[in-house]
PDB file of N, CA and C in Angstrom:
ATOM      1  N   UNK A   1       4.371 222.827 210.749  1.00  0.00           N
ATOM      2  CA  UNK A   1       4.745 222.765 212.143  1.00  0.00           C
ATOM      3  C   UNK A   1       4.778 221.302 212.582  1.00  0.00           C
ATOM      4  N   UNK A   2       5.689 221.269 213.343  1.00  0.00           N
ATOM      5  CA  UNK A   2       6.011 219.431 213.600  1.00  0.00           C
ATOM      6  C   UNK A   2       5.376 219.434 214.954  1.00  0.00           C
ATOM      7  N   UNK A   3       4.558 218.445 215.079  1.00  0.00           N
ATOM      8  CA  UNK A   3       3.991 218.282 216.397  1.00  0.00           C
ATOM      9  C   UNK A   3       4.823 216.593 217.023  1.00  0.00           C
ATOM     10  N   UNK A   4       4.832 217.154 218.506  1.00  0.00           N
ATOM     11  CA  UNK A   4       6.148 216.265 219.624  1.00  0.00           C
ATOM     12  C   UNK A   4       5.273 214.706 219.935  1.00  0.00           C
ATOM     13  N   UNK A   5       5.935 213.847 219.520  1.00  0.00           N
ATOM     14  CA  UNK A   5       4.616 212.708 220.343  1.00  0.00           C
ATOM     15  C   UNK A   5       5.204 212.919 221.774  1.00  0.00           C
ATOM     16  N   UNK A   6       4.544 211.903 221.948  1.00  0.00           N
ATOM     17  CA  UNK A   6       4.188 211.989 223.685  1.00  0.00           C
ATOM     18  C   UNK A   6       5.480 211.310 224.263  1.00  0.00           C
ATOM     19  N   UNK A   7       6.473 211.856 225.013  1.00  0.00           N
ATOM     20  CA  UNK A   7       8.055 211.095 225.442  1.00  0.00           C
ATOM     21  C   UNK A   7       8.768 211.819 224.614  1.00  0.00           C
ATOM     22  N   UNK A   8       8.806 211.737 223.816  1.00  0.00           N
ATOM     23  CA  UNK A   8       9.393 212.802 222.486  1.00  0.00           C
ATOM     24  C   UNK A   8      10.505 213.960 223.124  1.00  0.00           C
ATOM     25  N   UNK A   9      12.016 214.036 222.748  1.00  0.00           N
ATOM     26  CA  UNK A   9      12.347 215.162 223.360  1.00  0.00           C
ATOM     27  C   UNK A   9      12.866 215.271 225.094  1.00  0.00           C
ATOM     28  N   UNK A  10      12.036 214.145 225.412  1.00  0.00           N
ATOM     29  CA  UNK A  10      12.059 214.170 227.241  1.00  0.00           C
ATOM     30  C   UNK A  10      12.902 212.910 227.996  1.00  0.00           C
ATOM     31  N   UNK A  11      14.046 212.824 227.293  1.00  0.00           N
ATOM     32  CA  UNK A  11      14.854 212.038 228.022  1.00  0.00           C
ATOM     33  C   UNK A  11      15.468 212.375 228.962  1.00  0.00           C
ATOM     34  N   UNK A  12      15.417 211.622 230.444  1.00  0.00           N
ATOM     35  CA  UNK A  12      15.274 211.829 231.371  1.00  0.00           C
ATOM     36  C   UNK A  12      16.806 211.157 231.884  1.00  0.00           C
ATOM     37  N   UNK A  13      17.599 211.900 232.487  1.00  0.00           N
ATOM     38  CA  UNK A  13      18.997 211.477 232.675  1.00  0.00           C
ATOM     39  C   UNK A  13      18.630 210.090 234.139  1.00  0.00           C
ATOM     40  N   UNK A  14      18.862 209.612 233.875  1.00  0.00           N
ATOM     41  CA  UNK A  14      19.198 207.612 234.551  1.00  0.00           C
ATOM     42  C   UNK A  14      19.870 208.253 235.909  1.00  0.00           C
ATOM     43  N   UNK A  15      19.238 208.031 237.049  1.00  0.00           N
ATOM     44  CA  UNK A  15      20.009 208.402 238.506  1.00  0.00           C
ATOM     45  C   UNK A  15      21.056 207.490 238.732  1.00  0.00           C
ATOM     46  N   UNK A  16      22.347 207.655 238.905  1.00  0.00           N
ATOM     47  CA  UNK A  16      23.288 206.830 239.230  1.00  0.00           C
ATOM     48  C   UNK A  16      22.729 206.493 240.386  1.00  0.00           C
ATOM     49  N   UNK A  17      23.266 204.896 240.198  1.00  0.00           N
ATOM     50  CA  UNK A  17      23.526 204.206 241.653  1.00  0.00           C
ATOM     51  C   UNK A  17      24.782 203.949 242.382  1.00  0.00           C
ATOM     52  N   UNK A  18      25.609 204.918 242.035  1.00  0.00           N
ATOM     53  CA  UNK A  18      26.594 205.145 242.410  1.00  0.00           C
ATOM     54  C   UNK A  18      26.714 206.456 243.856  1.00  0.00           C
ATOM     55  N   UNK A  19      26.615 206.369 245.268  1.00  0.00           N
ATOM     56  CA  UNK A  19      26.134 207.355 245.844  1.00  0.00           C
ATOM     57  C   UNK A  19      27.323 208.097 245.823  1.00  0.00           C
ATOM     58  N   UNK A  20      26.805 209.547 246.164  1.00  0.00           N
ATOM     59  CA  UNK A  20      27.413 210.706 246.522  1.00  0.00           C
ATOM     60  C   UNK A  20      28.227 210.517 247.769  1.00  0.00           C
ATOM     61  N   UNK A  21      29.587 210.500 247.867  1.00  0.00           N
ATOM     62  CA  UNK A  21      30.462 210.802 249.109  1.00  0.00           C
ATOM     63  C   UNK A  21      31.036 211.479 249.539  1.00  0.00           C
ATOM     64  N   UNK A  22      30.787 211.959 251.067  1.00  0.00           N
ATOM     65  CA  UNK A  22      31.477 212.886 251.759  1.00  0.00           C
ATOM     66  C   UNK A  22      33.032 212.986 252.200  1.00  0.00           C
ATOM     67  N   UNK A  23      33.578 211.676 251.940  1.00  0.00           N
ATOM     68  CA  UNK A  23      35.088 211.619 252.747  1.00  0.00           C
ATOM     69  C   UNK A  23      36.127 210.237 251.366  1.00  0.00           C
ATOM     70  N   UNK A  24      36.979 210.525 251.087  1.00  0.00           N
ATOM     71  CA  UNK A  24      37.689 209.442 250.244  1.00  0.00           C
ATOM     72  C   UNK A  24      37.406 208.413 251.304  1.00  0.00           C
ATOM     73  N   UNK A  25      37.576 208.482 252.164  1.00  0.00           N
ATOM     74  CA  UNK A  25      37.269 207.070 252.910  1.00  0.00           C
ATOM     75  C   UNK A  25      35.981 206.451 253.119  1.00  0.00           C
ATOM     76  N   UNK A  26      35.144 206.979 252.848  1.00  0.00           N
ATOM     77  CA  UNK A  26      33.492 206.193 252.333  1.00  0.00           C
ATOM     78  C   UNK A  26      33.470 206.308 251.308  1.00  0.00           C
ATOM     79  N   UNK A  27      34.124 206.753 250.493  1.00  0.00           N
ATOM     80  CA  UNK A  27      34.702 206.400 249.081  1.00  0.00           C
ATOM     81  C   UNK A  27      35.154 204.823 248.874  1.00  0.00           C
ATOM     82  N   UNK A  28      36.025 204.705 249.524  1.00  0.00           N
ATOM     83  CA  UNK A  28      36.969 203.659 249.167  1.00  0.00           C
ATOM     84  C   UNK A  28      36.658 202.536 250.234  1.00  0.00           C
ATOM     85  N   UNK A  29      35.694 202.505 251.201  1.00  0.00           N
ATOM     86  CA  UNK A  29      34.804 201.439 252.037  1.00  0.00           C
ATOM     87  C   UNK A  29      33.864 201.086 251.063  1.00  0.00           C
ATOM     88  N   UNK A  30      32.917 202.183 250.595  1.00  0.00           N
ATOM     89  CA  UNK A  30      32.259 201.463 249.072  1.00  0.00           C
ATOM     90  C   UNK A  30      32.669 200.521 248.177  1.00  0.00           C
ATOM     91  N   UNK A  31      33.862 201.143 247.367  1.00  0.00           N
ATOM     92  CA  UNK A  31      34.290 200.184 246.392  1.00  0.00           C
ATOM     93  C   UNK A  31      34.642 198.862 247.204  1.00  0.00           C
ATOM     94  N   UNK A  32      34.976 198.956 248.059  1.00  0.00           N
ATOM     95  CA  UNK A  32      36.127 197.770 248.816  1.00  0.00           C
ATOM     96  C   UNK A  32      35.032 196.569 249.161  1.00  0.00           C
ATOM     97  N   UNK A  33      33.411 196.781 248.938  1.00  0.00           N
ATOM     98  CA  UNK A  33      32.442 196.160 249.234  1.00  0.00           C
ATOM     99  C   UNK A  33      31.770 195.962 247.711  1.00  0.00           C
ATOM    100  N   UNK A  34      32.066 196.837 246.952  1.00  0.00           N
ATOM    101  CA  UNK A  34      31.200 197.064 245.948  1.00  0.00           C
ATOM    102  C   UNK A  34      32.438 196.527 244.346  1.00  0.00           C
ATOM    103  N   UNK A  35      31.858 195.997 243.002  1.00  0.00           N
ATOM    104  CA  UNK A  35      32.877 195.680 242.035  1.00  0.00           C
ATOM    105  C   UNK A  35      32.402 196.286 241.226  1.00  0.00           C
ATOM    106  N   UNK A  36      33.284 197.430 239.886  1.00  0.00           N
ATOM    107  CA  UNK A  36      33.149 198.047 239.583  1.00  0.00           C
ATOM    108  C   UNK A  36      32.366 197.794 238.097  1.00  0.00           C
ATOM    109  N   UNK A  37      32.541 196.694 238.078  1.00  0.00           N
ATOM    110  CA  UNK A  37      31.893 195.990 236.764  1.00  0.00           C
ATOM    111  C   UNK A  37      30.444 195.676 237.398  1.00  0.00           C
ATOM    112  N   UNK A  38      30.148 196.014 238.348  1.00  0.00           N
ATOM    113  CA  UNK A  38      28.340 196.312 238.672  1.00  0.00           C
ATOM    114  C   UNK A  38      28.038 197.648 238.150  1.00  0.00           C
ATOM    115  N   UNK A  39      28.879 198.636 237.649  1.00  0.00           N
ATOM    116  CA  UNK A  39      28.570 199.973 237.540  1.00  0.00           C
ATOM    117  C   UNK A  39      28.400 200.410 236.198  1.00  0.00           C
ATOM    118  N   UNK A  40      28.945 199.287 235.064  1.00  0.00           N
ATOM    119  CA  UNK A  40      29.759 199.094 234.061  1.00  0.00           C
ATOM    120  C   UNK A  40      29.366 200.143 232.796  1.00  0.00           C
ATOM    121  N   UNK A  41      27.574 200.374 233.470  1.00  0.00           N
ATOM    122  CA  UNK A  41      27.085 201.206 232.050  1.00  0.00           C
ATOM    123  C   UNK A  41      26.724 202.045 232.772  1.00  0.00           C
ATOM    124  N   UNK A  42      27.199 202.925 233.912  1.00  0.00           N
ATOM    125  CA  UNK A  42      27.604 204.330 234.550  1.00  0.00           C
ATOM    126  C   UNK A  42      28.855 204.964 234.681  1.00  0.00           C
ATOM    127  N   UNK A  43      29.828 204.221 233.963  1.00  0.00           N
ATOM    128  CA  UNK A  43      31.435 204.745 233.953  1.00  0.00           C
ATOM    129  C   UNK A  43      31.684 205.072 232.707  1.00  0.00           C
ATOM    130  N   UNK A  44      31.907 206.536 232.318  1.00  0.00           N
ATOM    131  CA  UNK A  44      32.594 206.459 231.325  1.00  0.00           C
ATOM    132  C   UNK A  44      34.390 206.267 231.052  1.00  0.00           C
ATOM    133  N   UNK A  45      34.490 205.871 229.429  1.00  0.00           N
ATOM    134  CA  UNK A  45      36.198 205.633 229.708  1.00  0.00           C
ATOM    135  C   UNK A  45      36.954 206.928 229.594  1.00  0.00           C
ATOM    136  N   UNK A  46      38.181 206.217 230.406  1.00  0.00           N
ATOM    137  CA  UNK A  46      39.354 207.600 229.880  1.00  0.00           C
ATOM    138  C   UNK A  46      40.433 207.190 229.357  1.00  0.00           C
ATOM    139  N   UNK A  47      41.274 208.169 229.081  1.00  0.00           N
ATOM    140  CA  UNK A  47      42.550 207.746 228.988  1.00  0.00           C
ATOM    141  C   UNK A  47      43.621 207.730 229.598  1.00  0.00           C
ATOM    142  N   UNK A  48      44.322 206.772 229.961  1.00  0.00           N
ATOM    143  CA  UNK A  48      45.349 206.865 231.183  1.00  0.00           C
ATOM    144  C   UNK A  48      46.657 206.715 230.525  1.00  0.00           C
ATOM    145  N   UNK A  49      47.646 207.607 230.352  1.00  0.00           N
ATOM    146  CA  UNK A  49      49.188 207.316 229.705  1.00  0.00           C
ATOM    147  C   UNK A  49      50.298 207.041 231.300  1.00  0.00           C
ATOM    148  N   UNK A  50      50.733 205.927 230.661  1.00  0.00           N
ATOM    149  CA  UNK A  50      51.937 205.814 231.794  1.00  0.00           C
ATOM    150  C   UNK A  50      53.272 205.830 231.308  1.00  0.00           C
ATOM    151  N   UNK A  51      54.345 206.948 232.001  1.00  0.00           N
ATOM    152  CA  UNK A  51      55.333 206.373 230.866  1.00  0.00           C
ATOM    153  C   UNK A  51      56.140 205.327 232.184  1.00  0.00           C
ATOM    154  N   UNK A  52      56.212 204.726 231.211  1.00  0.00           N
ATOM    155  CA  UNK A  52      56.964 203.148 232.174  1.00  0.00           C
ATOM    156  C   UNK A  52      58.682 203.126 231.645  1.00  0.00           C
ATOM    157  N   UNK A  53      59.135 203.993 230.657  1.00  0.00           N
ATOM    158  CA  UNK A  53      60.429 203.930 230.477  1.00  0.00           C
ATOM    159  C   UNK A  53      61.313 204.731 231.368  1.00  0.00           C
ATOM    160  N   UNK A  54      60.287 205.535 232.132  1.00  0.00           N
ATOM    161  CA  UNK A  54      61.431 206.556 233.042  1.00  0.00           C
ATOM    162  C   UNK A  54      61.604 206.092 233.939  1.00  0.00           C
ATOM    163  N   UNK A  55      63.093 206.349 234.388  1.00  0.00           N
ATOM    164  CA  UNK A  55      63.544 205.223 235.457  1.00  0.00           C
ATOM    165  C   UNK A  55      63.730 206.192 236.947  1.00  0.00           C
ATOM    166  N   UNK A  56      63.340 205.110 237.809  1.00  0.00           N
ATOM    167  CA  UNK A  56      63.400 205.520 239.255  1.00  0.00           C
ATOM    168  C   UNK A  56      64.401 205.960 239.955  1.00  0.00           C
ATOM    169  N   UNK A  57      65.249 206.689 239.720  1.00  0.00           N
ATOM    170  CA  UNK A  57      66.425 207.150 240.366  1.00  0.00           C
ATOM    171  C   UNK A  57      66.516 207.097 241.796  1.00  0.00           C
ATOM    172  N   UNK A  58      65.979 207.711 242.996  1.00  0.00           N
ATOM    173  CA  UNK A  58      65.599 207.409 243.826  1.00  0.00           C
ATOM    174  C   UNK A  58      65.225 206.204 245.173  1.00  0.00           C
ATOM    175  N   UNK A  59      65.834 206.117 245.953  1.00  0.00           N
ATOM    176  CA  UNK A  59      64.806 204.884 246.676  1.00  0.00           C
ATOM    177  C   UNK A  59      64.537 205.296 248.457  1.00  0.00           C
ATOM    178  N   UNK A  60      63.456 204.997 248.576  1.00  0.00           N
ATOM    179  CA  UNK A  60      62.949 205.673 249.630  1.00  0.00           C
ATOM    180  C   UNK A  60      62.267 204.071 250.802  1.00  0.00           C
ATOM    181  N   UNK A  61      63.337 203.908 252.164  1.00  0.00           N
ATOM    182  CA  UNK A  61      62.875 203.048 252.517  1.00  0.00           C
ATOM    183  C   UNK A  61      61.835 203.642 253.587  1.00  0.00           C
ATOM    184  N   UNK A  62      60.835 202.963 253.902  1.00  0.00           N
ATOM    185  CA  UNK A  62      59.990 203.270 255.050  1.00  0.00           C
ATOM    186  C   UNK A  62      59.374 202.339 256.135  1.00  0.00           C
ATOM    187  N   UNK A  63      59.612 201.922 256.864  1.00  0.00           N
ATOM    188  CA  UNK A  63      59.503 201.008 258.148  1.00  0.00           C
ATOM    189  C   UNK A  63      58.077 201.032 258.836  1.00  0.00           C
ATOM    190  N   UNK A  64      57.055 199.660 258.267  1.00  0.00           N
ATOM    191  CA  UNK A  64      55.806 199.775 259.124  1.00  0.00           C
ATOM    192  C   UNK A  64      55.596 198.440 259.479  1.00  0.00           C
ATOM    193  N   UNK A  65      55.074 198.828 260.631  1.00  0.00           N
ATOM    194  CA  UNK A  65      54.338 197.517 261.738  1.00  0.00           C
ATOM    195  C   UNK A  65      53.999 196.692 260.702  1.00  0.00           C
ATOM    196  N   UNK A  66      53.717 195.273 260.897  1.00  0.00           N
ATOM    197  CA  UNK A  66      53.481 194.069 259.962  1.00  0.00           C
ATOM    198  C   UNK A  66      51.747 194.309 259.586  1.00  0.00           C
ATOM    199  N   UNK A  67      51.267 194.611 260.683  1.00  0.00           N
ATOM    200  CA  UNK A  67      49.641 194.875 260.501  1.00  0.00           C
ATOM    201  C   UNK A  67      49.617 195.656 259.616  1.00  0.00           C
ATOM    202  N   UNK A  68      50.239 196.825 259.408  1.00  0.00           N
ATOM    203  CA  UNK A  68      50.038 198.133 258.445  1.00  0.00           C
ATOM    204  C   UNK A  68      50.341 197.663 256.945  1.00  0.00           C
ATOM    205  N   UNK A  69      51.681 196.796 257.044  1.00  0.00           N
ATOM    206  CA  UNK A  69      52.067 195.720 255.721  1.00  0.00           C
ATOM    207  C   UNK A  69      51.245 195.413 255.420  1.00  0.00           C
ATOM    208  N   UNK A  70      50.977 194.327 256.118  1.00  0.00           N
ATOM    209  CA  UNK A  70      49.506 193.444 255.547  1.00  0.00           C
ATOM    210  C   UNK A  70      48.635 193.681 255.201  1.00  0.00           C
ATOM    211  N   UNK A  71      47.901 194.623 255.475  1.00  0.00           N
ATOM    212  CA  UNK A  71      46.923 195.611 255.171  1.00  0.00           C
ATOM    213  C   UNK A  71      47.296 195.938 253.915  1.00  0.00           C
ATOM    214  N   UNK A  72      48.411 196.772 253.567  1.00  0.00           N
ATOM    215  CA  UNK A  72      48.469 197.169 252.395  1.00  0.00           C
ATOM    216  C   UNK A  72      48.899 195.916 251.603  1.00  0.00           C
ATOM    217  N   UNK A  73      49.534 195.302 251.705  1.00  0.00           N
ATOM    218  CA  UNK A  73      49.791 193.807 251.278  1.00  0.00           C
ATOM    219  C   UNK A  73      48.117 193.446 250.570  1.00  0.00           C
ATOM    220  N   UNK A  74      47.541 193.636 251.305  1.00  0.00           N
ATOM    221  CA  UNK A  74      46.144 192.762 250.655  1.00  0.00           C
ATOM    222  C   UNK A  74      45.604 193.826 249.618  1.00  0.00           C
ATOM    223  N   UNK A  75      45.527 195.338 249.692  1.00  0.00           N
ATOM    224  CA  UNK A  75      44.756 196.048 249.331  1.00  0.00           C
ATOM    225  C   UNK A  75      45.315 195.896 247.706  1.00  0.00           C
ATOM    226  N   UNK A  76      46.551 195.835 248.167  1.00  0.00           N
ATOM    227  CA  UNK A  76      47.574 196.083 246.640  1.00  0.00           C
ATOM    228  C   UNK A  76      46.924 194.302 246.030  1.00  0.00           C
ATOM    229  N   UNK A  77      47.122 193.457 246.279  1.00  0.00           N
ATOM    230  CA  UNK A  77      46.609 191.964 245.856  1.00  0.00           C
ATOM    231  C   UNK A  77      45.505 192.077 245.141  1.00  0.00           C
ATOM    232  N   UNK A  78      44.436 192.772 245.782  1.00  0.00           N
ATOM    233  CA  UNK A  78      43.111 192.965 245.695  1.00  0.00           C
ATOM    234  C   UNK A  78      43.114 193.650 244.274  1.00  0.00           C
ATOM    235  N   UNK A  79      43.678 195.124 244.015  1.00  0.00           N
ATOM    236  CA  UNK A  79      43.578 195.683 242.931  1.00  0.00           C
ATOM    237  C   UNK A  79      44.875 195.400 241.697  1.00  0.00           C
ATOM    238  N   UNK A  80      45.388 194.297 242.461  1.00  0.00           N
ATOM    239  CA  UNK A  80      45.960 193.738 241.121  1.00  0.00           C
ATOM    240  C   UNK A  80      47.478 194.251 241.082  1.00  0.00           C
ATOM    241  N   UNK A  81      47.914 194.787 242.161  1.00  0.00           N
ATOM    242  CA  UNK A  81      49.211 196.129 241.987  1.00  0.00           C
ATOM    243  C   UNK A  81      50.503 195.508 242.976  1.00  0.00           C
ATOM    244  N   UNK A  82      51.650 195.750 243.047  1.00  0.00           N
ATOM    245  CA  UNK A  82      52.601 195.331 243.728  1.00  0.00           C
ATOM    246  C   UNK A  82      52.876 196.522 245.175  1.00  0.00           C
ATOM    247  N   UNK A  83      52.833 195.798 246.226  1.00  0.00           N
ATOM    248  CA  UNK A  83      53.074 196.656 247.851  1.00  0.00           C
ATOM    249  C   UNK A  83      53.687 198.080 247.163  1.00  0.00           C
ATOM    250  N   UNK A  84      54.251 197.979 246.665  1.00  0.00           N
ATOM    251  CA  UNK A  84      55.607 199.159 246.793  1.00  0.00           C
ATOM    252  C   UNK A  84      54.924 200.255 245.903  1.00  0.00           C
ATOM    253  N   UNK A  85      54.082 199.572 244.668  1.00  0.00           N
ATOM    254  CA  UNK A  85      53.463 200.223 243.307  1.00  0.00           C
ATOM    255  C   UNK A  85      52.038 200.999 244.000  1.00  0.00           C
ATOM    256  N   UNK A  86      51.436 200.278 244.674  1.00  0.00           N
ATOM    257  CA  UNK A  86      50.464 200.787 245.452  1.00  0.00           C
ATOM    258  C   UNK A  86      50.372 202.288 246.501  1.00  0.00           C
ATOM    259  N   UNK A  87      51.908 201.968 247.242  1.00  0.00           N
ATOM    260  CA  UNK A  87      52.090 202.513 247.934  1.00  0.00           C
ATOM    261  C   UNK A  87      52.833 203.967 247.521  1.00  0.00           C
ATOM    262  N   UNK A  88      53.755 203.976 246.239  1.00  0.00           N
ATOM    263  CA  UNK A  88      54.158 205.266 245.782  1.00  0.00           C
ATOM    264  C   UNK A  88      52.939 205.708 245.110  1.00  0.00           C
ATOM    265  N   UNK A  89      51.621 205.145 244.295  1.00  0.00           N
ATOM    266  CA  UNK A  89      50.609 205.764 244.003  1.00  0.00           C
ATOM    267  C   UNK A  89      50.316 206.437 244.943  1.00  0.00           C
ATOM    268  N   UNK A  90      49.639 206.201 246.335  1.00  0.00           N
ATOM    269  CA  UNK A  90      49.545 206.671 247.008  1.00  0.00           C
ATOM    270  C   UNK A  90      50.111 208.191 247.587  1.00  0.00           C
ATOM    271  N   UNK A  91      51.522 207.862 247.604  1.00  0.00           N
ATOM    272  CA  UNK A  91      52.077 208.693 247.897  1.00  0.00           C
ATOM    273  C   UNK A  91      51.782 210.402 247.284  1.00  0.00           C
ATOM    274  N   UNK A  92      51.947 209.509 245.616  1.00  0.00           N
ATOM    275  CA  UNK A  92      51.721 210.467 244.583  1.00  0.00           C
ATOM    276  C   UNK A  92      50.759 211.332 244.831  1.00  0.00           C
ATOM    277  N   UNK A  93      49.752 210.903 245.022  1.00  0.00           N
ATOM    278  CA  UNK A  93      48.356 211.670 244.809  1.00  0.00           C
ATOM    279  C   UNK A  93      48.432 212.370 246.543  1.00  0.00           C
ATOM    280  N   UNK A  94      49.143 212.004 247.220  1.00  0.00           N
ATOM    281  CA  UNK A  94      49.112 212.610 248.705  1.00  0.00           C
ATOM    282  C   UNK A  94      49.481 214.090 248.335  1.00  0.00           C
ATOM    283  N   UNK A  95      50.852 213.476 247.788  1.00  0.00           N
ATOM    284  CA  UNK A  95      51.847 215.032 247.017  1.00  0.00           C
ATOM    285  C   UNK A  95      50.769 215.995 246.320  1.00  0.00           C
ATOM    286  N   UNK A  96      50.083 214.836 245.516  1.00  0.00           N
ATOM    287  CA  UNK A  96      49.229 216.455 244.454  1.00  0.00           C
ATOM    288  C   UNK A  96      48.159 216.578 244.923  1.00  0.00           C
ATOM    289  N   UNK A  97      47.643 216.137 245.932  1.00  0.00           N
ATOM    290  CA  UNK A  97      46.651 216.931 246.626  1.00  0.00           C
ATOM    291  C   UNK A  97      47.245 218.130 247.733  1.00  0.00           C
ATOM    292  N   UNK A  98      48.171 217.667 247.946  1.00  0.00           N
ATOM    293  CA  UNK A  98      48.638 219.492 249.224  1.00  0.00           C
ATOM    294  C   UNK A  98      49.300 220.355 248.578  1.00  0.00           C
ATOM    295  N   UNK A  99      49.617 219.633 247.001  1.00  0.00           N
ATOM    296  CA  UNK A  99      50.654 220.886 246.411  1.00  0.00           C
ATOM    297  C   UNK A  99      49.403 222.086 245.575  1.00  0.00           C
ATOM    298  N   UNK A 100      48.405 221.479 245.809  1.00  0.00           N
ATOM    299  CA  UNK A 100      46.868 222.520 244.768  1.00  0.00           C
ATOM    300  C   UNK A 100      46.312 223.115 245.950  1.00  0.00           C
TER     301      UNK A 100
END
C-alpha cells in the first residue's frame, strides 16, 4: 500500500487574477487599462485561421461624427488594426451574436 506524503495529490488550481465580468463593456474597460502580457501564464493558446485570400466583394460606406472616428481611430492604433479592419470585426461578431 503506497502511503500519500503530505501535499501529495492536492494541487490546488491558482485563482485567476483575471476578474469575472458582468457586461463586454467592463470587459473591455479592463483590458483598455490592463496589458495582456501581465496575464501571460493565465492564457491559454489557440488557434486562429484567417483566410486572407477571399476577396471583399462588397463595400459598405458609413458616416460618423469625427469624435466617434477618433475614438475608433485610436482603439484600432492601440490594438495594432486598421479603422475599417477594426470596425468590420466588430461588425462581425455584432452579426454572430443576434444570429445565435
Amino acid at each position: 500500500m503506497r502511503v500519500k506524503k503530505k501535499g501529495e495529490g492536492s494541487m490546488k488550481k491558482k485563482k485567476s487574477r483575471i476578474p469575472k465580468f458582468k457586461t463586454l463593456e467592463e470587459e473591455a474597460a479592463f483590458w483598455d487599462t490592463h496589458s495582456f502580457t501581465d496575464f501571460e501564464d493565465e492564457l491559454k493558446d489557440v488557434e486562429i485561421v484567417f483566410d486572407l485570400k477571399k476577396p471583399k466583394s462588397e463595400t459598405l460606406l458609413v458616416r460618423l461624427q469625427k469624435d466617434m472616428k477618433d475614438k475608433l481611430a485610436g482603439i484600432a492604433e492601440r490594438r495594432g488594426l486598421n479603422v475599417s479592419t477594426l470596425a468590420r470585426m466588430w461588425l462581425l461578431e455584432k452579426l454572430q451574436a443576434v444570429q445565435h
